[in-house]
Protein backbone atom coordinates (compact mmCIF):
# COMPACT_ATOMS: atom_id res chain seq x y z
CA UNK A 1 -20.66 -20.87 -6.21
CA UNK A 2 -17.30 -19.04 -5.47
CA UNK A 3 -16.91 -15.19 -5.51
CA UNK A 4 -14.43 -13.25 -4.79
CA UNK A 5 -15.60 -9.31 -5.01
CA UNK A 6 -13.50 -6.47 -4.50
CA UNK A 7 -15.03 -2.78 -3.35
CA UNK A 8 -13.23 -0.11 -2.33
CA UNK A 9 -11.05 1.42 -5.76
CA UNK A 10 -11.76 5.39 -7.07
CA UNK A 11 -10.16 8.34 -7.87
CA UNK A 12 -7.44 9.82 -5.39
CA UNK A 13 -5.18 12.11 -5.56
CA UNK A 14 -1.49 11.56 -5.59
CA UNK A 15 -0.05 11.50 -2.08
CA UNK A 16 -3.63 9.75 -0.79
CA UNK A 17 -4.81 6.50 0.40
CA UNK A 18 -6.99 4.19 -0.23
CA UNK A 19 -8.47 0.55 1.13
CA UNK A 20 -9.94 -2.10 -0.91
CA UNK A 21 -11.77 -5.49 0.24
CA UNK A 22 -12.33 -8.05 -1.02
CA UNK A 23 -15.47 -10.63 0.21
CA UNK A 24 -14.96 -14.00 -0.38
CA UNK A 25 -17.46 -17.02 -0.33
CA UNK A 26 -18.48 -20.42 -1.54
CA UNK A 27 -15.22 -21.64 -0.09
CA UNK A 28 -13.58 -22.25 3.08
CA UNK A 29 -11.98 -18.59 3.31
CA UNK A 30 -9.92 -19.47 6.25
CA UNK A 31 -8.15 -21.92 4.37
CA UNK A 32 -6.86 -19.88 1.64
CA UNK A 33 -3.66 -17.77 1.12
CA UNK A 34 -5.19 -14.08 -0.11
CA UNK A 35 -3.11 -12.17 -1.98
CA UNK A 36 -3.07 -8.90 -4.39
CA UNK A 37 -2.40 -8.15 -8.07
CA UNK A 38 -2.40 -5.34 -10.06
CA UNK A 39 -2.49 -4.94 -14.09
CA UNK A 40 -1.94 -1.50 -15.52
CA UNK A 41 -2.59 -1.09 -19.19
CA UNK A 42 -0.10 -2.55 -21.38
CA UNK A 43 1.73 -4.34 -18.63
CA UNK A 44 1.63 -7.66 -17.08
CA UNK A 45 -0.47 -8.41 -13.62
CA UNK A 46 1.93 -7.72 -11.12
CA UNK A 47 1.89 -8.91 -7.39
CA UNK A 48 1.22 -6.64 -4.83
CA UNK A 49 0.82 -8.39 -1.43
CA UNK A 50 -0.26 -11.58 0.51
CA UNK A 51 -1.17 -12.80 3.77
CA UNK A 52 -1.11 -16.72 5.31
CA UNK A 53 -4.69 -18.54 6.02
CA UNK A 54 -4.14 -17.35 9.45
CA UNK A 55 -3.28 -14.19 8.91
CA UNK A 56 0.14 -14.59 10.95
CA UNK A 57 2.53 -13.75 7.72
CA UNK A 58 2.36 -10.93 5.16
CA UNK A 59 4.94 -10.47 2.00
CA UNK A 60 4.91 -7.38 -0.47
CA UNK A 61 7.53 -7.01 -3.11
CA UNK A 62 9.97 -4.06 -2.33
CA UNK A 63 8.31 -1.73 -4.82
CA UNK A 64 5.20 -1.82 -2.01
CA UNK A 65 6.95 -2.43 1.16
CA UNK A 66 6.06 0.38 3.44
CA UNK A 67 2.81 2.03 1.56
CA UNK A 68 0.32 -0.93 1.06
CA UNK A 69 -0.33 -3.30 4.17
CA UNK A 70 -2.34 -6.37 3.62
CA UNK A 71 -4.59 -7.82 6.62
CA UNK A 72 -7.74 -9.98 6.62
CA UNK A 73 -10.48 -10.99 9.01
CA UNK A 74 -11.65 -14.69 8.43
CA UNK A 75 -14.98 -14.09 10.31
CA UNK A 76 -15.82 -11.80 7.85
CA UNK A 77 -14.10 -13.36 4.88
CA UNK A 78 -12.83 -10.49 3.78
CA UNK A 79 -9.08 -9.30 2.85
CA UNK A 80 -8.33 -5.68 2.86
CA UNK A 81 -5.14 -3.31 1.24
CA UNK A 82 -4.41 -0.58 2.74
CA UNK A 83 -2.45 1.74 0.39
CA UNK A 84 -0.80 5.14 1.45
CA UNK A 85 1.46 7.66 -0.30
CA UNK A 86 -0.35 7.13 -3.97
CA UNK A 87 1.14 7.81 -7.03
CA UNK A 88 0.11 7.78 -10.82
CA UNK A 89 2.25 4.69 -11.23
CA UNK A 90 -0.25 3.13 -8.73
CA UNK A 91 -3.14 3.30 -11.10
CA UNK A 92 -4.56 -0.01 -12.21
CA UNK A 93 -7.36 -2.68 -11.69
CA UNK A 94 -6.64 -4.40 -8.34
CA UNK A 95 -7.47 -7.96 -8.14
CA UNK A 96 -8.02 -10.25 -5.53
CA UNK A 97 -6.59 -14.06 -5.44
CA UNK A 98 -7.26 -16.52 -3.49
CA UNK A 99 -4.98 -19.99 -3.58
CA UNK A 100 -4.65 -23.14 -2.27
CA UNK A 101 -3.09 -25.32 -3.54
CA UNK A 102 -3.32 -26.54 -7.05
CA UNK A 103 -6.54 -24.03 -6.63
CA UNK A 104 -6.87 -20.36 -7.39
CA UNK A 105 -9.89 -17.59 -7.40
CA UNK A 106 -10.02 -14.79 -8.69
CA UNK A 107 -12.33 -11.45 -8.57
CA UNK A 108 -13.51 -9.48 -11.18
CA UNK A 109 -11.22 -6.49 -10.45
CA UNK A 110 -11.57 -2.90 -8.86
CA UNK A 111 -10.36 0.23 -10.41
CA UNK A 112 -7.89 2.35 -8.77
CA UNK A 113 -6.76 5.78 -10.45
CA UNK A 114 -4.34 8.38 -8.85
CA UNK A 115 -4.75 11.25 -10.48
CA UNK A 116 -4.74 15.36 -9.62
């Protein structure tokens, strides 16, 4: 059976950080591309970051570059973000995907509000 759970999401204030995970199993982790979304209400999942099977290749849309950093550790099949410098435009669920091709996972979602 395949899971992908994320931990990790809260409240923070603006200006903090935080750092999700996400566990994966019932698939060959090391073997997948991991990547980030995000869906705010009222808009559209948008992509945060990703990182190769190996680890040895990250990409973040501008927007992100610079405040969230993406890494992963295949013994522990687990992908982490790492986000700094939070702001309210930050606050969503953050979901976890993992892909290989023509296959995709997904987790359930973690909540993640900035707020003062």
């Amino acid at each position: 059976q395949v899971q992908l759970v994320e931990s990790g999401g809260g409240l923070v204030q603006p200006g903090g950080s935080l750092r999700l995970s996400c566990a994966g199993s019932g698939f060959t982790f090391s073997s997948y591309v991991m990547s980030w979304y995000r869906q705010a209400p009222g808009k559209a999942r948008e992509f945060v970051a990703r990182i190769s099977s190996a680890g040895d290749w990250t990409n973040y849309p501008n927007s992100m570059k610079g405040r969230f950093t993406i890494s992963r550790d295949n013994a522990k099949n687990t992908v982490y973000l790492q986000m700094n410098s939070l702001n309210s435009e930050d606050t969503a669920v953050y979901y976890c995907n993992a892909h290989n091709y023509p296959v995709d996972y997904w987790g359930q979602g973690t909540q993640v509000t900035v707020s003062s």
